[in-house]
N, C-alpha and C. Protein backbone atom coordinates (compact mmCIF):
# COMPACT_ATOMS: atom_id res chain seq x y z
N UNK A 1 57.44 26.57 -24.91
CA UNK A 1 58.11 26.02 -23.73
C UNK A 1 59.58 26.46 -23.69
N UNK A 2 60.10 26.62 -24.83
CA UNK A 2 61.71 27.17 -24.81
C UNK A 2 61.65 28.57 -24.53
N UNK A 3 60.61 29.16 -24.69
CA UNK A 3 61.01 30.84 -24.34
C UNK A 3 60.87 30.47 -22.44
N UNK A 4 59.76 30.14 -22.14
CA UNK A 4 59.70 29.56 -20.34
C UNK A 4 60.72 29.03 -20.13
N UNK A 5 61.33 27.86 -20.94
CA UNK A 5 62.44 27.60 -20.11
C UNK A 5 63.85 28.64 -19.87
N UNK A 6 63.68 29.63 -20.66
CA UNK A 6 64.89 30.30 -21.13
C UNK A 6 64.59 31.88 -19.70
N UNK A 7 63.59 31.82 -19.99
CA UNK A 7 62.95 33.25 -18.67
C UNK A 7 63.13 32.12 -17.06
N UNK A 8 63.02 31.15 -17.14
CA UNK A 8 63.49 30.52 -15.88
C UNK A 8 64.94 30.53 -15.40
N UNK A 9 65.20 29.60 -16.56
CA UNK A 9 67.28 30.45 -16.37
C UNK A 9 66.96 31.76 -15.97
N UNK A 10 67.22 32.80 -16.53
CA UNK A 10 66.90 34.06 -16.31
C UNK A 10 66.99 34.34 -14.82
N UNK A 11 66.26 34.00 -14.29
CA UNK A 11 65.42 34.17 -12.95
C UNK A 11 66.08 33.55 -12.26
N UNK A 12 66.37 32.04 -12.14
CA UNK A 12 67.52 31.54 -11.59
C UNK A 12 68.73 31.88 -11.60
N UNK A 13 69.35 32.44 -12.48
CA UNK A 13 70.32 33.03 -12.56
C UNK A 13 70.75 34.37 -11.67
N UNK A 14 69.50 35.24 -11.74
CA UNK A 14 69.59 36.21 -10.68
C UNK A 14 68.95 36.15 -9.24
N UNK A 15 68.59 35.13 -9.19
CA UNK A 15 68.38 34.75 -8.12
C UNK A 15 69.95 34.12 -7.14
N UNK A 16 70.56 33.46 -8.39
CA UNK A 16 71.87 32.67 -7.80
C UNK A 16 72.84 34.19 -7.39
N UNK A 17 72.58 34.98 -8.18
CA UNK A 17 73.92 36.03 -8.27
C UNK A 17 73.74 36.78 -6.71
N UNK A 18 71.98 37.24 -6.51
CA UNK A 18 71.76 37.43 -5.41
C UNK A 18 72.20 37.05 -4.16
N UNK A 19 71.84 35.91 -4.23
CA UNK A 19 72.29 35.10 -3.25
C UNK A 19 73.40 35.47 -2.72
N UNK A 20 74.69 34.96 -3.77
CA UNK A 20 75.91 35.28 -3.78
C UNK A 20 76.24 36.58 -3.30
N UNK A 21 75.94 37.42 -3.60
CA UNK A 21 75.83 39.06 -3.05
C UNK A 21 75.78 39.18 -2.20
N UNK A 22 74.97 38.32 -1.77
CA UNK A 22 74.23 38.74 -0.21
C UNK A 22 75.13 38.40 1.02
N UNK A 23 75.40 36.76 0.70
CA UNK A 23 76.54 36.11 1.18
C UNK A 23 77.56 36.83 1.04
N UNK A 24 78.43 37.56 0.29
CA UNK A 24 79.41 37.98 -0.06
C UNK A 24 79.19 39.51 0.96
N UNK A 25 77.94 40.46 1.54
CA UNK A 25 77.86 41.34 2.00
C UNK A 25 78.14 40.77 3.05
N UNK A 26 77.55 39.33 3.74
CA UNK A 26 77.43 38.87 5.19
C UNK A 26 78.67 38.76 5.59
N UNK A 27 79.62 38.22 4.54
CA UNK A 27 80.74 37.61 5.43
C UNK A 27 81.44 39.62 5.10
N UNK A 28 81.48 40.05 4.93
CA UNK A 28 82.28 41.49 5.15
C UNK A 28 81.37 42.36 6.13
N UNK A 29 82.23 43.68 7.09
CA UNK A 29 81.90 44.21 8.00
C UNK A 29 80.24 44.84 7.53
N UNK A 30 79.30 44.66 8.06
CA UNK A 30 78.08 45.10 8.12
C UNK A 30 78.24 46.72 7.45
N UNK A 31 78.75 47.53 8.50
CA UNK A 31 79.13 48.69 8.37
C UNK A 31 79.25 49.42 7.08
N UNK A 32 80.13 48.60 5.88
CA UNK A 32 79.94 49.20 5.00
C UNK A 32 79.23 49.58 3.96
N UNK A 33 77.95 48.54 4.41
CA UNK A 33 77.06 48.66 3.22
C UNK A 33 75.67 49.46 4.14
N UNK A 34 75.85 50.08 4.93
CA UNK A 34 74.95 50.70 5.76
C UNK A 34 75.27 51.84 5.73
């Protein structure tokens, strides 16, 4: 169960960073990441 819980962090974690990314592309001009 500690290795699952530890690959869930994991996953959550890049899931959060994503997020953040993404958000972080939205609020800047479209343009540059195209």
């Amino acid at each position: 169960y500690q290795r699952m819980k530890k690959a869930i962090d994991i996953v959550t974690g890049l899931f959060m960073i994503a997020f953040g990314l993404r958000l972080l592309v939205g609020l800047l001009p479209t343009g540059v990441f195209h």
